[in-house]
Protein backbone atom coordinates (compact mmCIF):
# COMPACT_ATOMS: atom_id res chain seq x y z
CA UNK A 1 -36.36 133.82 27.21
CA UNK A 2 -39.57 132.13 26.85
CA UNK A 3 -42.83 133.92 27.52
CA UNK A 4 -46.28 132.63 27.35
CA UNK A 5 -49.34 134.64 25.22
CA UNK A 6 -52.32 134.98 28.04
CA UNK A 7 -56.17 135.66 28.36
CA UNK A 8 -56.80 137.30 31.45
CA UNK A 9 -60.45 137.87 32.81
CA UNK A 10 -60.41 140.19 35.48
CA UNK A 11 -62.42 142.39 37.64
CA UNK A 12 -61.37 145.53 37.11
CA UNK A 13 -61.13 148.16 40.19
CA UNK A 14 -63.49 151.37 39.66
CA UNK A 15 -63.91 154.87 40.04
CA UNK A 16 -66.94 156.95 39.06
CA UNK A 17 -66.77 160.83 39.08
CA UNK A 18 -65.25 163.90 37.95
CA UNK A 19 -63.28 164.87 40.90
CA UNK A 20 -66.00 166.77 42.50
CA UNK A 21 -69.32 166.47 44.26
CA UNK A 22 -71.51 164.05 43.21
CA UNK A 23 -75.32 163.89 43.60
CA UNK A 24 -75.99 161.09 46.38
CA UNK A 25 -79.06 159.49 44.50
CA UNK A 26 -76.89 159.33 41.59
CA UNK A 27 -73.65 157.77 43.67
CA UNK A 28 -76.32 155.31 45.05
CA UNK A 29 -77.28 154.38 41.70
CA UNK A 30 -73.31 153.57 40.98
CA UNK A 31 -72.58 152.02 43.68
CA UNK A 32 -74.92 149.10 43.53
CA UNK A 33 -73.54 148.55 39.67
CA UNK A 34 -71.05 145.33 39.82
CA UNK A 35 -67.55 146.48 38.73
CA UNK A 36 -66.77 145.30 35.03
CA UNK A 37 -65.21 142.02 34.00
CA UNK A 38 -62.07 142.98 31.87
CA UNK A 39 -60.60 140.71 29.07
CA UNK A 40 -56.59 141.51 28.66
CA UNK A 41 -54.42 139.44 26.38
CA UNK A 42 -50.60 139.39 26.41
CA UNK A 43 -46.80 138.29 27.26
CA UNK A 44 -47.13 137.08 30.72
CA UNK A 45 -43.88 138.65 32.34
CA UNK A 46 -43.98 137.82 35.89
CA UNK A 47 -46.17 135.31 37.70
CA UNK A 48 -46.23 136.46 41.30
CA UNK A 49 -47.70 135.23 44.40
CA UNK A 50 -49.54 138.66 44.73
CA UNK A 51 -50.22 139.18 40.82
CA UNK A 52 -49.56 138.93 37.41
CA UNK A 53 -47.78 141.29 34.83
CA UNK A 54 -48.71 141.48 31.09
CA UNK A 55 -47.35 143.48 28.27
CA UNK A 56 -48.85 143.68 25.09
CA UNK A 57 -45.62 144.17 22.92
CA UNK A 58 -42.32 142.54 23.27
CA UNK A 59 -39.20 143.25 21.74
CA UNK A 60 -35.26 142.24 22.25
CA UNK A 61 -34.58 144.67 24.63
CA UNK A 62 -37.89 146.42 25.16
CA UNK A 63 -41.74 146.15 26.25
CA UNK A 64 -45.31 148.33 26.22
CA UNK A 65 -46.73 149.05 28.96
CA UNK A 66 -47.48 146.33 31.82
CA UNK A 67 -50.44 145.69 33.49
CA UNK A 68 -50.08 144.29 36.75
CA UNK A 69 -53.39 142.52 37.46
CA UNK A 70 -53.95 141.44 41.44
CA UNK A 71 -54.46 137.75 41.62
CA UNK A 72 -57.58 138.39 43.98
CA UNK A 73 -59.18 140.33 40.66
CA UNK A 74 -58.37 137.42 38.42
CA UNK A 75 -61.36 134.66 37.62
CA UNK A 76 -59.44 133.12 34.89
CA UNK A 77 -55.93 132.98 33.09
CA UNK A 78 -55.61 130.82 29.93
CA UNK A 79 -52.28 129.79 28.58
CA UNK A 80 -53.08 131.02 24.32
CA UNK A 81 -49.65 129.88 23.43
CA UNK A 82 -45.87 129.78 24.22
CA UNK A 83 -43.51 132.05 22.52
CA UNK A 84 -39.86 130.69 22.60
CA UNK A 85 -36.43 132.38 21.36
């Protein structure tokens, strides 16, 4: 199977606190701070209408882990190279 190498720059979903109460001046100051713009480089596995998945190894039989990036977080996807049997 072939599978192209990716650059994905996304922006990433985000959560800020421990699990417990957090000052309000504090979650103010958070919540006006723009969510970060993620990098993520891999085997593009699936191109959905709804998203993308990327693995960062790729063997015979197995994969890592995939990251399934929404394609309403993605600004850009560039095509690094394709990867043939």
């Amino acid at each position: 199977m072939d599978y192209k190498i990716v650059e994905v720059y996304w922006i990433d979903a985000e959560t800020t606190g421990e699990g417990g109460w957090m000052d309000l001046t504090e979650g103010l100051q958070c919540a006006i701070v723009p969510p970060p713009l993620m990098r993520t480089v891999g085997y593009l596995l699936a191109d959905e209408d709804n998203h993308i998945s990327v693995t960062d190894s790729l063997g015979i039989e197995e994969c890592g882990n995939i990251n399934k990036i929404p394609r309403n977080m993605i600004k850009e996807c560039n095509e690094i190279r394709h990867m043939g049997k």
